[in-house]
N, C-alpha and C. Protein backbone atom coordinates (compact mmCIF):
# COMPACT_ATOMS: atom_id res chain seq x y z
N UNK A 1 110.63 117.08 81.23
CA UNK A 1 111.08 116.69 82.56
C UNK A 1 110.57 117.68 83.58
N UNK A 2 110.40 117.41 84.88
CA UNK A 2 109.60 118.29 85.53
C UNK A 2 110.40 118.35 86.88
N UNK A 3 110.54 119.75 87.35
CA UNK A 3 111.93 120.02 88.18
C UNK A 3 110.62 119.92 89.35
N UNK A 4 111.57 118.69 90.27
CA UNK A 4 110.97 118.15 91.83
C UNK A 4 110.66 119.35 92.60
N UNK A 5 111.47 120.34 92.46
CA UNK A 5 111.54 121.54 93.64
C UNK A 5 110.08 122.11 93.15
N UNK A 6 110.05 122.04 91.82
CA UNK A 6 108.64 123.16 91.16
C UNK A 6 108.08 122.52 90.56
N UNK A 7 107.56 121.38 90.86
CA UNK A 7 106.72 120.14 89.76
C UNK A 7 105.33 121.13 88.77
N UNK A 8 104.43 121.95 89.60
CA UNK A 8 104.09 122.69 88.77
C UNK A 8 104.36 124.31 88.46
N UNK A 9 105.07 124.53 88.19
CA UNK A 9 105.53 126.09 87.72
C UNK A 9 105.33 126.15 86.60
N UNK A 10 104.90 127.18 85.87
CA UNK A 10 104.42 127.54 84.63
C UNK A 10 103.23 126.46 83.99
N UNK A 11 102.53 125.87 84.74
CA UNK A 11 101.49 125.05 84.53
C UNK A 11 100.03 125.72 84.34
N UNK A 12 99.97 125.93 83.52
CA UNK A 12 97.87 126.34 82.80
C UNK A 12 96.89 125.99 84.39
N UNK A 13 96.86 124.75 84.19
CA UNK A 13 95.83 124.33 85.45
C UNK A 13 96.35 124.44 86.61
N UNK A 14 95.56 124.36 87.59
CA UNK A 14 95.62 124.08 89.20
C UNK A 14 96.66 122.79 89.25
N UNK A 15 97.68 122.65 90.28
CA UNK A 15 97.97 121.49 90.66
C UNK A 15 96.98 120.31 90.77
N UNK A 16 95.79 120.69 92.08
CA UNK A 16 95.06 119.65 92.73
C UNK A 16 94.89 118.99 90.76
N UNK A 17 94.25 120.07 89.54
CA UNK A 17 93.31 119.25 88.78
C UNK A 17 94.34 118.09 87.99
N UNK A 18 95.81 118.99 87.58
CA UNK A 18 96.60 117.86 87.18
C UNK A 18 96.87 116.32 88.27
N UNK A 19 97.04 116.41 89.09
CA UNK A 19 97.32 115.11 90.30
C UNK A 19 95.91 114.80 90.27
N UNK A 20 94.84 115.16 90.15
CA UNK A 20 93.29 114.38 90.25
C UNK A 20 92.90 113.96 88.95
N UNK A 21 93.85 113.61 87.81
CA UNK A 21 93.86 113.17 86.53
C UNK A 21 95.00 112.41 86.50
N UNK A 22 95.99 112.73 86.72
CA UNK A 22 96.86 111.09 86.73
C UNK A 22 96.91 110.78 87.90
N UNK A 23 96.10 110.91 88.69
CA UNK A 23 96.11 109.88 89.62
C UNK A 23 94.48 109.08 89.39
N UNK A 24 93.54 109.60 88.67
CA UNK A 24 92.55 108.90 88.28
C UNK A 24 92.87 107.71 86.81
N UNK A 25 93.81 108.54 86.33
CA UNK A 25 94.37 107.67 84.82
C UNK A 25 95.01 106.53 85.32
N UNK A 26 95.78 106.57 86.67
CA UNK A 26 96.87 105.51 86.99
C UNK A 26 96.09 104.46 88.04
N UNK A 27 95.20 104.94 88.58
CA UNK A 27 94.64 103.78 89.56
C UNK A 27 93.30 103.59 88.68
N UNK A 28 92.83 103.88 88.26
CA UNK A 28 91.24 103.44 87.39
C UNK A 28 91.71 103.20 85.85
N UNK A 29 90.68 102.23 85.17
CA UNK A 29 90.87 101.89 84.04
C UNK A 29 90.42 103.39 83.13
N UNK A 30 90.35 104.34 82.84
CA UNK A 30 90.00 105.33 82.19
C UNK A 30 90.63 105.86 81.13
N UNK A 31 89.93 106.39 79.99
CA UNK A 31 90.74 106.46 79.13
C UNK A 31 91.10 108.01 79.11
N UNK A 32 91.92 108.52 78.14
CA UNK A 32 92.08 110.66 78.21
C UNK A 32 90.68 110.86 78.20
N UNK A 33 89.81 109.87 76.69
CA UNK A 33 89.12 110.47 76.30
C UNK A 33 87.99 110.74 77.94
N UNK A 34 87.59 109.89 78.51
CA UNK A 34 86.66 109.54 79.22
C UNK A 34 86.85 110.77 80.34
N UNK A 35 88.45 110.56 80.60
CA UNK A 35 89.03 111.98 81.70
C UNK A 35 88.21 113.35 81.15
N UNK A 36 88.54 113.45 80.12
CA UNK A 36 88.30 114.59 79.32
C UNK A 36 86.64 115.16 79.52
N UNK A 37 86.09 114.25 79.45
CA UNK A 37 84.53 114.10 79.47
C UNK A 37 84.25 114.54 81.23
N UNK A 38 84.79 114.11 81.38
CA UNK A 38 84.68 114.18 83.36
C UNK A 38 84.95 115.66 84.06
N UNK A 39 86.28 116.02 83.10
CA UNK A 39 86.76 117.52 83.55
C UNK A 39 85.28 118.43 83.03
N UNK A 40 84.96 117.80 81.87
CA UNK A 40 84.01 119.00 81.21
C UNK A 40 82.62 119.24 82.05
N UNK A 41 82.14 118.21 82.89
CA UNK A 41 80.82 117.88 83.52
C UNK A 41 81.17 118.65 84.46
N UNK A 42 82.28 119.16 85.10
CA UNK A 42 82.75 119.46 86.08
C UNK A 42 83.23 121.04 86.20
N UNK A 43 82.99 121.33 84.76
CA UNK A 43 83.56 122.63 83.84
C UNK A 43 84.96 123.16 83.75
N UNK A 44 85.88 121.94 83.52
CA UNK A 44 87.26 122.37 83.36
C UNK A 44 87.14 121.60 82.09
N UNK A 45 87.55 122.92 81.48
CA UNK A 45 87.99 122.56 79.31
C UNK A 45 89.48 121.98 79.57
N UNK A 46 89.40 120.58 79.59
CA UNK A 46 90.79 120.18 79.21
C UNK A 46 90.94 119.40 77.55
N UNK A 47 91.86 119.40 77.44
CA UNK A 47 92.09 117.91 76.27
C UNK A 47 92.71 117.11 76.59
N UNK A 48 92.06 116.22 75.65
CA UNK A 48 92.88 114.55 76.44
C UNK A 48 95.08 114.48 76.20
N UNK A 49 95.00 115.50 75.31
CA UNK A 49 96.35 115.17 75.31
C UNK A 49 97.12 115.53 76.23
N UNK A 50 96.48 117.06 76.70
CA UNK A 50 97.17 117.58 77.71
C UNK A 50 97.13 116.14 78.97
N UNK A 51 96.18 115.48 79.50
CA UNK A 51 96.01 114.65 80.43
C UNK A 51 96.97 113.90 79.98
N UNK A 52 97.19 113.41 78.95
CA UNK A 52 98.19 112.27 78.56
C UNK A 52 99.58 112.93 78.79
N UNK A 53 100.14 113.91 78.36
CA UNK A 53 100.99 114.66 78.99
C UNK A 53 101.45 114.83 80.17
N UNK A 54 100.35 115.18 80.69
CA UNK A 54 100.28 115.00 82.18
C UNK A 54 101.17 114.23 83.03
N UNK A 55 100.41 112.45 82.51
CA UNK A 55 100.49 111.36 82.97
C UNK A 55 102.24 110.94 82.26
N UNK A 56 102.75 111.46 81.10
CA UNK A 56 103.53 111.05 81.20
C UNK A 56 105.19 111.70 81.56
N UNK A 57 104.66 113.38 82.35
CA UNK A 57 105.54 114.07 83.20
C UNK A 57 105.26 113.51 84.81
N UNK A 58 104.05 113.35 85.45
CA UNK A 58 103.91 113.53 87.04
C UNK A 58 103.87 111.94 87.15
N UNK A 59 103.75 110.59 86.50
CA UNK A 59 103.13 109.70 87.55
C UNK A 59 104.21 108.87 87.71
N UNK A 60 105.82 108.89 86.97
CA UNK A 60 106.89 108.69 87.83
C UNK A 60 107.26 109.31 88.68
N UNK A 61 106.75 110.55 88.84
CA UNK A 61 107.30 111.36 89.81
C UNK A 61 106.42 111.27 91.24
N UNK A 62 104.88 111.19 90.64
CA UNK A 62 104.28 110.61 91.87
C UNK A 62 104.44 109.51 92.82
N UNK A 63 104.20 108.05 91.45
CA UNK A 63 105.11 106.87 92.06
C UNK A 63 106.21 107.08 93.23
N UNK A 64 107.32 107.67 92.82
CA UNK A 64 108.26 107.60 93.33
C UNK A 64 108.38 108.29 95.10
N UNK A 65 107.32 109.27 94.84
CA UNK A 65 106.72 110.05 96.16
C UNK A 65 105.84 109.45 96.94
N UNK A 66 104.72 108.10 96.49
CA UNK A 66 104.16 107.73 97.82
C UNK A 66 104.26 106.06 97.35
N UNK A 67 105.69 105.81 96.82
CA UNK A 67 105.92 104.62 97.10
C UNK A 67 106.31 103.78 98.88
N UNK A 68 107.09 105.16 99.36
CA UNK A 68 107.80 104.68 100.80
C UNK A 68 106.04 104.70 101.50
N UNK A 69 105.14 104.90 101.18
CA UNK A 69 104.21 105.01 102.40
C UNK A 69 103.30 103.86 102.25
N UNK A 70 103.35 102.84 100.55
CA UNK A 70 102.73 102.07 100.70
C UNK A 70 103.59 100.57 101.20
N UNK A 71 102.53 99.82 101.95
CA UNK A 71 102.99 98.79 102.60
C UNK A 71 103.48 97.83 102.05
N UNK A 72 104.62 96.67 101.72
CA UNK A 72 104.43 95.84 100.87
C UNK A 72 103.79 94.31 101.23
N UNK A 73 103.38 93.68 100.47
CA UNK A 73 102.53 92.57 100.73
C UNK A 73 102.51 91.78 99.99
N UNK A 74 102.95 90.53 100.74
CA UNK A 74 102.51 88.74 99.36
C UNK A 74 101.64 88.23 99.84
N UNK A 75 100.39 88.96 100.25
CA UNK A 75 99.32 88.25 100.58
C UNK A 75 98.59 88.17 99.78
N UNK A 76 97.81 87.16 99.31
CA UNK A 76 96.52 87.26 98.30
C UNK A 76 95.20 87.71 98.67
N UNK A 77 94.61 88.10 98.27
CA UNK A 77 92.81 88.46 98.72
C UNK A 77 92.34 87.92 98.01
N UNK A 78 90.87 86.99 98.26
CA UNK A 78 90.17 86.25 97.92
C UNK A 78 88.96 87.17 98.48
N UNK A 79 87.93 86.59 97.67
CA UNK A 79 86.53 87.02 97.55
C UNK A 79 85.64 86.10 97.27
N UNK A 80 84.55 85.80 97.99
CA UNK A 80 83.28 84.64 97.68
C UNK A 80 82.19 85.55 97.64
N UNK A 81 81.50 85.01 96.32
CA UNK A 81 80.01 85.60 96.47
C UNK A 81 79.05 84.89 96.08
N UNK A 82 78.32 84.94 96.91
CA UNK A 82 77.13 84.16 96.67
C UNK A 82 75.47 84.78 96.46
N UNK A 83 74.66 84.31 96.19
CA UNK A 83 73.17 84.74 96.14
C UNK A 83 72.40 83.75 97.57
N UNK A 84 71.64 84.59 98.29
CA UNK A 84 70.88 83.84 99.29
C UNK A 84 69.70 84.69 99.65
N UNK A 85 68.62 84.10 99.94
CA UNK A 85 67.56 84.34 99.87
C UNK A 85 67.23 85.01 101.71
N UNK A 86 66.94 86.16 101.99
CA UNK A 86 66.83 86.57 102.97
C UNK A 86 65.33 87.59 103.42
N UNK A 87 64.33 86.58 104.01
CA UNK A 87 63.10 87.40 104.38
C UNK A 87 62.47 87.00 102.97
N UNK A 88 62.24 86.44 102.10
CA UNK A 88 62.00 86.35 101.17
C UNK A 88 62.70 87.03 99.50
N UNK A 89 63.58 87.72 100.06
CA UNK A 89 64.01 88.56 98.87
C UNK A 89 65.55 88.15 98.70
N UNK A 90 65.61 88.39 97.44
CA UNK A 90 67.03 87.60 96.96
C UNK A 90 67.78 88.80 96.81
N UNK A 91 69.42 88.41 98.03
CA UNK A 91 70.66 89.13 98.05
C UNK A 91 72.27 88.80 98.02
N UNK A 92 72.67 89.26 97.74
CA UNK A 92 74.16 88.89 97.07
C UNK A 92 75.00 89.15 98.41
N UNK A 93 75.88 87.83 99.46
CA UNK A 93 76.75 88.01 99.94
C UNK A 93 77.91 87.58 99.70
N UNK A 94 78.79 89.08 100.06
CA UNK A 94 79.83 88.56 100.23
C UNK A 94 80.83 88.58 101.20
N UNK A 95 81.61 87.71 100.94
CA UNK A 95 83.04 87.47 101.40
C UNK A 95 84.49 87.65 101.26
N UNK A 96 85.10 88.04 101.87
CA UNK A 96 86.53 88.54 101.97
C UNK A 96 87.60 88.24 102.81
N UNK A 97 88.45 87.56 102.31
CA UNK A 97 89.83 87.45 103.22
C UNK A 97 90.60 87.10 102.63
N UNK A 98 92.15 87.02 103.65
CA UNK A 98 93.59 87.54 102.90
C UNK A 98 94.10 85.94 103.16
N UNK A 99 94.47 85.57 102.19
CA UNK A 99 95.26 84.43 102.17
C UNK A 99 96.47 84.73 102.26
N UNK A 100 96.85 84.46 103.88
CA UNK A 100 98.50 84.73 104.12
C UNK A 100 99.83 84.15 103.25
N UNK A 101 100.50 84.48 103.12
CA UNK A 101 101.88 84.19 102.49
C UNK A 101 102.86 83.02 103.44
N UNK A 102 103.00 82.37 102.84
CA UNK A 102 104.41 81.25 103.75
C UNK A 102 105.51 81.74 103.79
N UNK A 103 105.32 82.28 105.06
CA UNK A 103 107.15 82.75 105.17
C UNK A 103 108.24 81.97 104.80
């Protein structure tokens, strides 16, 4: 359990590197292992367990900290893409918009 007042106290790593690993684990499909690989290119020796650890002390606790700032929404987003030929050379457009909600 991880005391709110001191989320990292007595922690090995930097804050920023723990929160820039579960917050990469929780919004991207990534696995420890892949995290793990990423810290090392970067030259931080982690292991994937510690990251898994990590993720399963800080990202209720994160959640719970920038839940009030995100907006809520029943809107859908839609996307069209198409291929069209422009100047002679073939390019991919696309499209985007929010399909409003019925109040």
């Amino acid at each position: 359990m991880v005391d709110p007042k001191a989320p990292f106290k007595w922690r090995h790593f930097l804050p920023d590197i723990i929160l820039l690993n579960v917050r990469w684990y929780c919004r991207y499909s990534l696995s420890y292992w892949g995290l793990e690989e990423m810290m090392a290119e970067r030259g931080v020796e982690v292991d994937h367990t510690t990251i898994y650890r990590w993720v399963q002390d800080y990202s209720s606790e994160l959640d719970k900290r920038i839940r009030p700032f995100l907006t809520p929404t029943n809107d859908s987003w839609r996307v069209d893409e198409t291929y069209i030929e422009i100047r002679g050379e073939w390019k991919y457009l696309y499209r985007a918009w929010i399909r409003k909600a019925i109040p």
